[in-house]
Protein backbone atom coordinates (compact mmCIF):
# COMPACT_ATOMS: atom_id res chain seq x y z
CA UNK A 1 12.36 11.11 -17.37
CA UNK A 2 11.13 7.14 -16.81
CA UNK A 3 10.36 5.66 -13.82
CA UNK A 4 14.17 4.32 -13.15
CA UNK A 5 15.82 7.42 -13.78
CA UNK A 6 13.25 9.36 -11.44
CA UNK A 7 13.25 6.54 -8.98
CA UNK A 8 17.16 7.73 -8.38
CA UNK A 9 16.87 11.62 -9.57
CA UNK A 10 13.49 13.03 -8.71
CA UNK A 11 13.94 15.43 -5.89
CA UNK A 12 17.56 14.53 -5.19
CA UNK A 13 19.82 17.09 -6.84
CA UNK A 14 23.35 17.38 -5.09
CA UNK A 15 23.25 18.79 -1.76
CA UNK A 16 23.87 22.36 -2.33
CA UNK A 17 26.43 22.81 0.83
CA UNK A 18 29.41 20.31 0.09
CA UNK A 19 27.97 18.45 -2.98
CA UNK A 20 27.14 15.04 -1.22
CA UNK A 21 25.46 12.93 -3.95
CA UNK A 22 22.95 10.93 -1.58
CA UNK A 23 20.67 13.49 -0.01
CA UNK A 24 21.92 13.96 3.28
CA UNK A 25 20.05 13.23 6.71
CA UNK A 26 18.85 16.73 7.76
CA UNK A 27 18.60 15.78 11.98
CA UNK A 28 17.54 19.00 13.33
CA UNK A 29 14.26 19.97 14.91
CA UNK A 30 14.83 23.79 14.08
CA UNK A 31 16.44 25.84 11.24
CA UNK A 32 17.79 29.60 12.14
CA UNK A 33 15.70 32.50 10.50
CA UNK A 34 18.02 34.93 7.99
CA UNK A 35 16.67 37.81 10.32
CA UNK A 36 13.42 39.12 12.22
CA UNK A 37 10.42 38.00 10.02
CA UNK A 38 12.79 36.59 7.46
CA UNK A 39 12.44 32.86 7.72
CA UNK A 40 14.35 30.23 5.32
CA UNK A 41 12.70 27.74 3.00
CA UNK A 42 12.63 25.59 6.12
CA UNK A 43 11.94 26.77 9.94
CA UNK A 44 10.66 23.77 11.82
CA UNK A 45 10.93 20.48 10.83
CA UNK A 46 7.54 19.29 11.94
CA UNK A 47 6.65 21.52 8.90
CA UNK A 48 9.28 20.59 6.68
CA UNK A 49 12.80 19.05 6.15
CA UNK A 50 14.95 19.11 3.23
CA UNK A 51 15.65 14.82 3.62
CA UNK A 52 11.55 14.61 3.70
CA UNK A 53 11.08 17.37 1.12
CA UNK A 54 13.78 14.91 -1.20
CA UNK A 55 11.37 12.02 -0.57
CA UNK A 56 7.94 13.67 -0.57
CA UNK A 57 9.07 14.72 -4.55
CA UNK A 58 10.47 11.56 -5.77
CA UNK A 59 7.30 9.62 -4.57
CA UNK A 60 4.80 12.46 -6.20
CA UNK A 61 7.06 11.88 -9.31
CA UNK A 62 6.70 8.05 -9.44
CA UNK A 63 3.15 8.47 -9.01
CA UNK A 64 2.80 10.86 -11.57
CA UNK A 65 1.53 13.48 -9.42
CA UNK A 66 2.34 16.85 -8.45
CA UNK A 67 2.33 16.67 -4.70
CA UNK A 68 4.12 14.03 -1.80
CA UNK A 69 3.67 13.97 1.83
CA UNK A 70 5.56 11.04 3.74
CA UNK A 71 4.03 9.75 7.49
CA UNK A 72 5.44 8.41 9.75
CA UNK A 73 3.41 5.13 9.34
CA UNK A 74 0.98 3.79 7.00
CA UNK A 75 -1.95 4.46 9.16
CA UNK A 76 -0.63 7.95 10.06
CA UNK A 77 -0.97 8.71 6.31
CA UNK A 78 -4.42 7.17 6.21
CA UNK A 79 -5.19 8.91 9.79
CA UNK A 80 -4.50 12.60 7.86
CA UNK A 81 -6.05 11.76 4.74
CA UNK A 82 -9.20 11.09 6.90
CA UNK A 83 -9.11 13.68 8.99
CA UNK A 84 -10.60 15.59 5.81
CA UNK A 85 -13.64 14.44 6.95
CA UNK A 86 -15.88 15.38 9.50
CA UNK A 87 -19.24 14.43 11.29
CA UNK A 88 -22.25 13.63 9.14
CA UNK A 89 -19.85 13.45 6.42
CA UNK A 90 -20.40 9.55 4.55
CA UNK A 91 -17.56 7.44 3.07
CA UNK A 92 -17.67 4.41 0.93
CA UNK A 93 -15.38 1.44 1.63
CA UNK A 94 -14.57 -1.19 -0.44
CA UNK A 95 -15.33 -4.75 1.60
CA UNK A 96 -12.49 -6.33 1.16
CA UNK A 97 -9.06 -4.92 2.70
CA UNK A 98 -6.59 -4.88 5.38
CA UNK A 99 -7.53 -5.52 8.70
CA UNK A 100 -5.24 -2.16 9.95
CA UNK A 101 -7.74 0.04 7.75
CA UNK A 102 -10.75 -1.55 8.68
CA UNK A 103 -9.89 -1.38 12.69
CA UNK A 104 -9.12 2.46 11.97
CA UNK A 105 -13.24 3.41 9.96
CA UNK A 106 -14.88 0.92 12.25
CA UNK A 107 -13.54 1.77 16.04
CA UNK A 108 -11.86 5.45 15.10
CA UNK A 109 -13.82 6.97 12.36
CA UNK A 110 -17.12 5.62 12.70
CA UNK A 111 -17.94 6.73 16.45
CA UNK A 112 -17.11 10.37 15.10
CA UNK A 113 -20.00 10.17 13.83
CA UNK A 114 -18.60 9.82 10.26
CA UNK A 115 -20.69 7.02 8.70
CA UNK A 116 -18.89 4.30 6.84
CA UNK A 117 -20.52 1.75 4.62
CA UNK A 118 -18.71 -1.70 3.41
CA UNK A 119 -19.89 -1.99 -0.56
CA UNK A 120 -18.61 -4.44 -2.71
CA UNK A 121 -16.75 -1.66 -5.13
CA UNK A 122 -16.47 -4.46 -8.26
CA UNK A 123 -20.27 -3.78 -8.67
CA UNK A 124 -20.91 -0.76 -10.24
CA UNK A 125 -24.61 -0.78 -9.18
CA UNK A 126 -23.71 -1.64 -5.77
CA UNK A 127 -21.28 1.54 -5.64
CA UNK A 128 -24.32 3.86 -7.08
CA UNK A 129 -26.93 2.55 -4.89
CA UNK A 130 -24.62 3.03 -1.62
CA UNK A 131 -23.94 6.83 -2.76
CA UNK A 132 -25.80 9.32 -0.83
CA UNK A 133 -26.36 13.13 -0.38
CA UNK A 134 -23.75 13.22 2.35
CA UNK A 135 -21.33 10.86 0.55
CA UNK A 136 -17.62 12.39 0.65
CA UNK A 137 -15.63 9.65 -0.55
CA UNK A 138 -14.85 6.32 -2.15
CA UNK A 139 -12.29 3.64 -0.23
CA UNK A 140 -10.69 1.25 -1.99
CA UNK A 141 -7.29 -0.80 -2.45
CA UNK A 142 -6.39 -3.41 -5.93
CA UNK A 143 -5.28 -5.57 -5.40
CA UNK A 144 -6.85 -6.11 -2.02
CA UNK A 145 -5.52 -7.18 0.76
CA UNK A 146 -5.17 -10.48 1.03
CA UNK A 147 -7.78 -11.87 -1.14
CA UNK A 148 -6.41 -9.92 -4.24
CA UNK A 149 -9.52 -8.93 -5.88
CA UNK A 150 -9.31 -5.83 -8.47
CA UNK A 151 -11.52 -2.93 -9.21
CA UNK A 152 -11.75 -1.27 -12.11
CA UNK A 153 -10.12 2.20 -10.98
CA UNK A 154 -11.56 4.39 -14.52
CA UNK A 155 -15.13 3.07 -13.55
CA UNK A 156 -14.97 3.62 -10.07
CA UNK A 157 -13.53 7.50 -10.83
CA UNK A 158 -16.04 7.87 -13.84
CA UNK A 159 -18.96 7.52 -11.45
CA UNK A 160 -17.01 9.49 -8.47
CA UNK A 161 -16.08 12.21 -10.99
CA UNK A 162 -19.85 12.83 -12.26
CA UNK A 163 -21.00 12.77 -8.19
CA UNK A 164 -18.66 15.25 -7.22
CA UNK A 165 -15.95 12.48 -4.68
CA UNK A 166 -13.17 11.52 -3.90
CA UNK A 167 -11.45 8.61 -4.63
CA UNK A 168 -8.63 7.46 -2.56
CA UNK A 169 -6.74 4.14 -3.68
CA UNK A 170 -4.35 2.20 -1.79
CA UNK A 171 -1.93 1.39 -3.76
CA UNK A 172 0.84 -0.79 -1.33
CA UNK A 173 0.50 -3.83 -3.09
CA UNK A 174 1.59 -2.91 -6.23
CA UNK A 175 3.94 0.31 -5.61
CA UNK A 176 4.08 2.86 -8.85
CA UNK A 177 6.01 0.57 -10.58
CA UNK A 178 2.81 -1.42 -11.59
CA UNK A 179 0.49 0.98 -11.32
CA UNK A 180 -0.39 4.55 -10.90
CA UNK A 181 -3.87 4.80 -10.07
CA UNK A 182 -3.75 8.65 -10.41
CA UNK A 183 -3.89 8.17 -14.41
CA UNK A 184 -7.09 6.24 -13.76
CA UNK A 185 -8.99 9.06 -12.34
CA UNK A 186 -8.04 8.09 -8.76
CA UNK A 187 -7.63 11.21 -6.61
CA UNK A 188 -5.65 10.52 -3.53
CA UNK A 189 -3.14 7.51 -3.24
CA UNK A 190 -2.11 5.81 -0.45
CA UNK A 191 0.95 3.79 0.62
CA UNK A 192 2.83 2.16 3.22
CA UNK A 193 6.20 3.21 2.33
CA UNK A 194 7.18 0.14 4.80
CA UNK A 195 6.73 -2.52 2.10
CA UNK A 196 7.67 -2.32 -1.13
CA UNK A 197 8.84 1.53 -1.60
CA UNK A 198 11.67 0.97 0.77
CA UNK A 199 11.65 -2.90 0.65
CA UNK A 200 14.08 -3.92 3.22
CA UNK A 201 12.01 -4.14 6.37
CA UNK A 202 13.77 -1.82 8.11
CA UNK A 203 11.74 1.69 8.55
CA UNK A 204 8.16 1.87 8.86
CA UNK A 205 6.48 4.81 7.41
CA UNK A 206 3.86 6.29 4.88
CA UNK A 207 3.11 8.26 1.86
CA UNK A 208 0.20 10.34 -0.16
CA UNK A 209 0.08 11.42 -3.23
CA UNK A 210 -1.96 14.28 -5.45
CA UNK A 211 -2.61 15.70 -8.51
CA UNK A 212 -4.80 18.34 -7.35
CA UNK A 213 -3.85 21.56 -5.73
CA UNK A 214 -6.82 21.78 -3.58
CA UNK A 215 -6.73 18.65 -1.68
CA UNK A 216 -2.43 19.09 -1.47
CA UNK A 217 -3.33 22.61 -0.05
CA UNK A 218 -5.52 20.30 2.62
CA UNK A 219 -3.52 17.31 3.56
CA UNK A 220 -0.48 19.65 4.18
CA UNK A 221 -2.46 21.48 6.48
CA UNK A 222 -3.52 18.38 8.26
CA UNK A 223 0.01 16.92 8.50
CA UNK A 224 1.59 19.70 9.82
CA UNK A 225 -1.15 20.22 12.18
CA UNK A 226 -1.26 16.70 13.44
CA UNK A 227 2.49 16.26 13.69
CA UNK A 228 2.07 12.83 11.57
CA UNK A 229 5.13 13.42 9.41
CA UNK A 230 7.76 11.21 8.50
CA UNK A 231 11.51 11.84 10.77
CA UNK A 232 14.38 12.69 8.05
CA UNK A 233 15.83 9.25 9.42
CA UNK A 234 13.29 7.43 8.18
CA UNK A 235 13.28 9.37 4.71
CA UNK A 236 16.43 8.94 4.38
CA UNK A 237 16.17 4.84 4.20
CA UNK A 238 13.22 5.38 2.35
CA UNK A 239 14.84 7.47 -0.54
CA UNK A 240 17.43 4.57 -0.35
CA UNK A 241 14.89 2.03 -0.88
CA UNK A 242 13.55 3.78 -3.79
CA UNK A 243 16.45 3.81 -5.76
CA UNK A 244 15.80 0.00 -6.44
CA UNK A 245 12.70 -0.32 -6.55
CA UNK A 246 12.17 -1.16 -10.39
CA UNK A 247 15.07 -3.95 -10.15
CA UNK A 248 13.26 -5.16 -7.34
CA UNK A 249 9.87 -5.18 -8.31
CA UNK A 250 10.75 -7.31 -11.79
CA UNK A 251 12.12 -9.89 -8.83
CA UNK A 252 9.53 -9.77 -6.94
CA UNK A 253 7.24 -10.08 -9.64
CA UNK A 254 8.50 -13.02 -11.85
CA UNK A 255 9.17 -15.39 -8.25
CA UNK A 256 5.67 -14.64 -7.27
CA UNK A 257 4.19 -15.87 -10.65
CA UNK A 258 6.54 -19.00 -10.56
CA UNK A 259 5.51 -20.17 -7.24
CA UNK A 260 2.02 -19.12 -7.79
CA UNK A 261 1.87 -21.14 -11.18
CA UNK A 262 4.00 -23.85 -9.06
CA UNK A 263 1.01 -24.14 -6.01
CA UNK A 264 -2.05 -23.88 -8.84
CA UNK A 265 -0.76 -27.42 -9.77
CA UNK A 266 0.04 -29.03 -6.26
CA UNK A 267 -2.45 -31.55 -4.96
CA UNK A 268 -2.98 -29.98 -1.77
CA UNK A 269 -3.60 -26.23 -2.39
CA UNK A 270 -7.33 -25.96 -3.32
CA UNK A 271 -6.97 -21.89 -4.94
CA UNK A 272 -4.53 -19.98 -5.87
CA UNK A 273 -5.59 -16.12 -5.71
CA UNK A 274 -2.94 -14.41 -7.99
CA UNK A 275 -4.05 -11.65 -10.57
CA UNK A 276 -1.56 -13.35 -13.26
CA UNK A 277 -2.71 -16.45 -13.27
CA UNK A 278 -5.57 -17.27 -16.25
CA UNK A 279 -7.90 -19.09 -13.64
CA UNK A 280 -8.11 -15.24 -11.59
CA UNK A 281 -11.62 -14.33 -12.31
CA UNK A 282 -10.04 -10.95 -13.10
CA UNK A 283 -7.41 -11.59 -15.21
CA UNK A 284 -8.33 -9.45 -18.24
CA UNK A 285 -8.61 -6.48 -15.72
CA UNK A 286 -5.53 -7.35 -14.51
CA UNK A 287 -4.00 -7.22 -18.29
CA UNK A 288 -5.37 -4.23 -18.69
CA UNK A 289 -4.97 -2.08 -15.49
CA UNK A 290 -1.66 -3.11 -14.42
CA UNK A 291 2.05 -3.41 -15.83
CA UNK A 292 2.55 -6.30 -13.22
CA UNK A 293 1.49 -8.09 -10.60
CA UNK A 294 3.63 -7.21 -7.64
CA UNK A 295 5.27 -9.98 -5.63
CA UNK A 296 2.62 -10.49 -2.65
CA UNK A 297 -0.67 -13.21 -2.80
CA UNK A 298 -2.74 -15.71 -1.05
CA UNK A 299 -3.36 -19.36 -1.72
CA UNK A 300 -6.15 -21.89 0.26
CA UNK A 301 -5.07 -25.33 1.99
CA UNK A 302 -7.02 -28.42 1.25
CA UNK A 303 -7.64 -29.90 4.83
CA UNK A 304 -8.42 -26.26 6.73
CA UNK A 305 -6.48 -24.35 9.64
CA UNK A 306 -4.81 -27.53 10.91
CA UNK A 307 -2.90 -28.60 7.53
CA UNK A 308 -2.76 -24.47 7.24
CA UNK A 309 -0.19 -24.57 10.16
CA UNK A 310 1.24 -27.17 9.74
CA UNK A 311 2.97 -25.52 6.52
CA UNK A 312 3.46 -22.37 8.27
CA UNK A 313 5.35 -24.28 11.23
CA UNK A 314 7.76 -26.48 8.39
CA UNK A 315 9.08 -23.29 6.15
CA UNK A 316 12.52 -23.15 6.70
CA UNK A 317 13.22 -19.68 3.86
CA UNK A 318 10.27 -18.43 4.46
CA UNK A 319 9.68 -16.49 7.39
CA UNK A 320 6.27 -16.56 9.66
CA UNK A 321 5.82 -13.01 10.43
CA UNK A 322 3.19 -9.78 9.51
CA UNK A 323 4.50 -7.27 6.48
CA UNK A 324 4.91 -7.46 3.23
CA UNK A 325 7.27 -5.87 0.56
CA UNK A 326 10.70 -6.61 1.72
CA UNK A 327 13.77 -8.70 -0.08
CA UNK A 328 13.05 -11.65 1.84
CA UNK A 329 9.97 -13.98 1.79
CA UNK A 330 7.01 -13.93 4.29
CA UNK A 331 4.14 -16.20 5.31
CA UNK A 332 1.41 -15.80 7.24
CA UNK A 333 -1.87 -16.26 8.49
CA UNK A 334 -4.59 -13.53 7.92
CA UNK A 335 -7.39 -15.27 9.96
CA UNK A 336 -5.23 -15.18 13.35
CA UNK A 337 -2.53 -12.31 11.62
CA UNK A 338 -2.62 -9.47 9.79
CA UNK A 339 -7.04 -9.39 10.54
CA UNK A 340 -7.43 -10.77 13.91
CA UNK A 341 -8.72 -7.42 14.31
CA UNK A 342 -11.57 -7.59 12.20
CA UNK A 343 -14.65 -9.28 13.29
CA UNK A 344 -14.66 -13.34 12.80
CA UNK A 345 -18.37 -12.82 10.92
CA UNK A 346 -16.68 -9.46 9.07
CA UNK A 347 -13.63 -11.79 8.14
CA UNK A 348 -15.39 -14.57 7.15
CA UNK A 349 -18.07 -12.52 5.19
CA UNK A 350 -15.41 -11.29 3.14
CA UNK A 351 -13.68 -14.53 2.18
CA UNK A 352 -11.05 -14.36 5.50
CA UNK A 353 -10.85 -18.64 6.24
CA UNK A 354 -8.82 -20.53 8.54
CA UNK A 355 -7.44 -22.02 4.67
CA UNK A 356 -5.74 -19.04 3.45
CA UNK A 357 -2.26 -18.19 3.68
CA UNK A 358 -0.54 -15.23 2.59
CA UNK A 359 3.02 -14.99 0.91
CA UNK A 360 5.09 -11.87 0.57
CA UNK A 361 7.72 -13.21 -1.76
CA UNK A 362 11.31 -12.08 -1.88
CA UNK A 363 14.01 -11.48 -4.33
CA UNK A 364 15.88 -15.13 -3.15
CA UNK A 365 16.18 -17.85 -5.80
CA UNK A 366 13.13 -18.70 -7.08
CA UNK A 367 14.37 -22.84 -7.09
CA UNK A 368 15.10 -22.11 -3.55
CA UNK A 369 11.42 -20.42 -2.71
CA UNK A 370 9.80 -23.55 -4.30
CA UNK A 371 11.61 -26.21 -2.36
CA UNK A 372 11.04 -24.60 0.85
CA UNK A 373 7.47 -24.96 0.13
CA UNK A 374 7.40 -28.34 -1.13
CA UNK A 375 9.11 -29.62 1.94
CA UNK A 376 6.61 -27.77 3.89
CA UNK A 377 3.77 -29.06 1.77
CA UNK A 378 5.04 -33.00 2.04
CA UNK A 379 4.67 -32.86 5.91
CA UNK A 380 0.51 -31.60 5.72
């Protein structure tokens, strides 16, 4: 089946009880054993819930991989899929990404005595010279978040693949719509199934996906261990989500390039950082690596952090807040936002400025979208 039809299908047969079409919300804590030593597919639903199970196969599906496992946050699923990992073990990061990740390797991982190295992952000699004997893994997210720099996922897995890693890929940004980095190479794939996969701002949660029995074997272990699954509440407004994903992605998409092609010509943005634009320094990779560009990117204000809020005080459509992925549009600031929690010299290393602004944009009229900004814009 394609990605629409498994978007709605995958995992969600009719509910074998009464028929219901929409999987049903499963809220129990315990299911009752057929008899001494004879448990049922299910018998605790730390371990596993028919609503989760629903969601946990349509995700694997859309990723083109053979095993899901839903969080109960974005950093829960990133908090399992590191708990692979133990002391003396080495991981390589990309150095550029969210501010949520790099909090969790610098002031979580790291003093476990887990070393983690930043490594600019677009430089292939970079990413061989940083490998060492203890090296366990490769970081990495494309776009990135928010300065929307790509990496070449088949390099990055060629070289992981001949030293014996993993490769982990966040792949938020972009959902599977755009891109499914497990056909790459890519190993492990994150998400935050709070942006786009359910896309209405209303559940917060988290995904990971494989294609390898091994590591599946592994990160099931460590979320049933932990406890860091998903509730079947939350599933259930995730598998809801899903079901539009496609129809909303093409939105999201096609106003993201308008306004971005719409700012790269206004007299008082200095950059726009979109992957679809020609003037992206990546925009071939970009052609090549993904079927879109997702609906989320950043842009730099001539005239720094004081013209910089200035816009994000005048936005009347847009709304000032942290997230990303949902039907309406979002601004914000990742210097005082979404990375306050990285280290000024960290965030400014990477490219982090009082200038930049971040847009999530929504599904409203694209006419409407631009205006807002243009108001905003007239009054820096």
């Amino acid at each position: 089946m394609r990605f629409k039809t498994l978007a709605i299908h995958a995992g969600q047969e009719p509910d074998p009880a009464y028929g219901a079409v929409m999987t049903p919300i499963y809220q129990t804590s315990t299911f009752a054993f057929k008899g001494v030593g004879q448990p049922g597919p299910f018998d605790y639903s730390r371990s596993g819930n028919p609503t989760r199970k629903a969601l946990e196969q349509c995700i694997a599906a859309l990723e083109a991989g053979s095993h899901g496992f839903v969080f109960g946050t974005g950093m829960a699923a990133e908090t399992t899929v590191l708990m692979m990992y133990n002391a003396g073990d080495h991981l390589i990061i990309h150095d550029d990404l969210y501010g949520g990740t790099y909090r969790l390797l610098v002031n979580v991982v790291a003093p476990k005595n887990i070393a983690v190295d930043f490594v600019n992952l677009r430089d292939a000699d970079a990413l061989r010279k940083a490998i060492r004997p203890n090296t366990k893994a490769i970081w990495l997210e494309t776009p990135t978040n928010p300065l929307m720099n790509l990496i070449d996922l088949e390099a990055v897995a060629a070289v992981a693949k001949e030293k014996k890693l993993t490769t982990i890929c966040d792949n938020t940004f972009l959902s599977p719509y755009f891109l499914q980095p497990i056909k790459f190479g890519i190993d492990v794939v994150v998400h935050s199934t709070t942006k786009y996969i359910n896309g209405h701002s209303d559940v917060v949660g988290g995904a990971v996906v494989v294609n390898d029995p091994a590591l599946a074997e592994r990160i099931g272990f460590l979320q049933n261990a932990i406890g860091t699954c998903a509730g079947p509440q939350d599933c259930f407004l995730v598998l809801r989500g899903l079901k539009t994903l496609a129809v909303r992605m093409e939105e999201h998409n096609r106003n993201a390039l308008g306004i971005a092609r719409w700012l790269e010509k206004h007299p008082k943005i200095a950059t726009v950082l979109h992957p679809g634009l020609e003037s992206h320094p990546q925009h071939a990779l970009a052609k090549r690596q993904l079927k879109g560009y997702g609906g989320t990117f950043s842009f730099r204000v001539c005239g720094g952090q004081d013209e910089a809020f200035r816009l994000l005080g005048n936005v009347k459509v847009f709304t000032l807040a942290e997230s990303l992925g949902g039907v309406e549009s979002l601004i914000e600031h990742p210097f005082t936002m979404t990375h306050v929690s990285v280290p000024e010299d960290a965030r400014r290393k990477m490219g982090i400025t009082e200038d930049l602004i971040r847009i999530s944009v929504g599904i409203e009229d694209l006419e409407d979208l631009i205006a807002d900004l243009e108001q905003a814009l007239g009054k820096i």
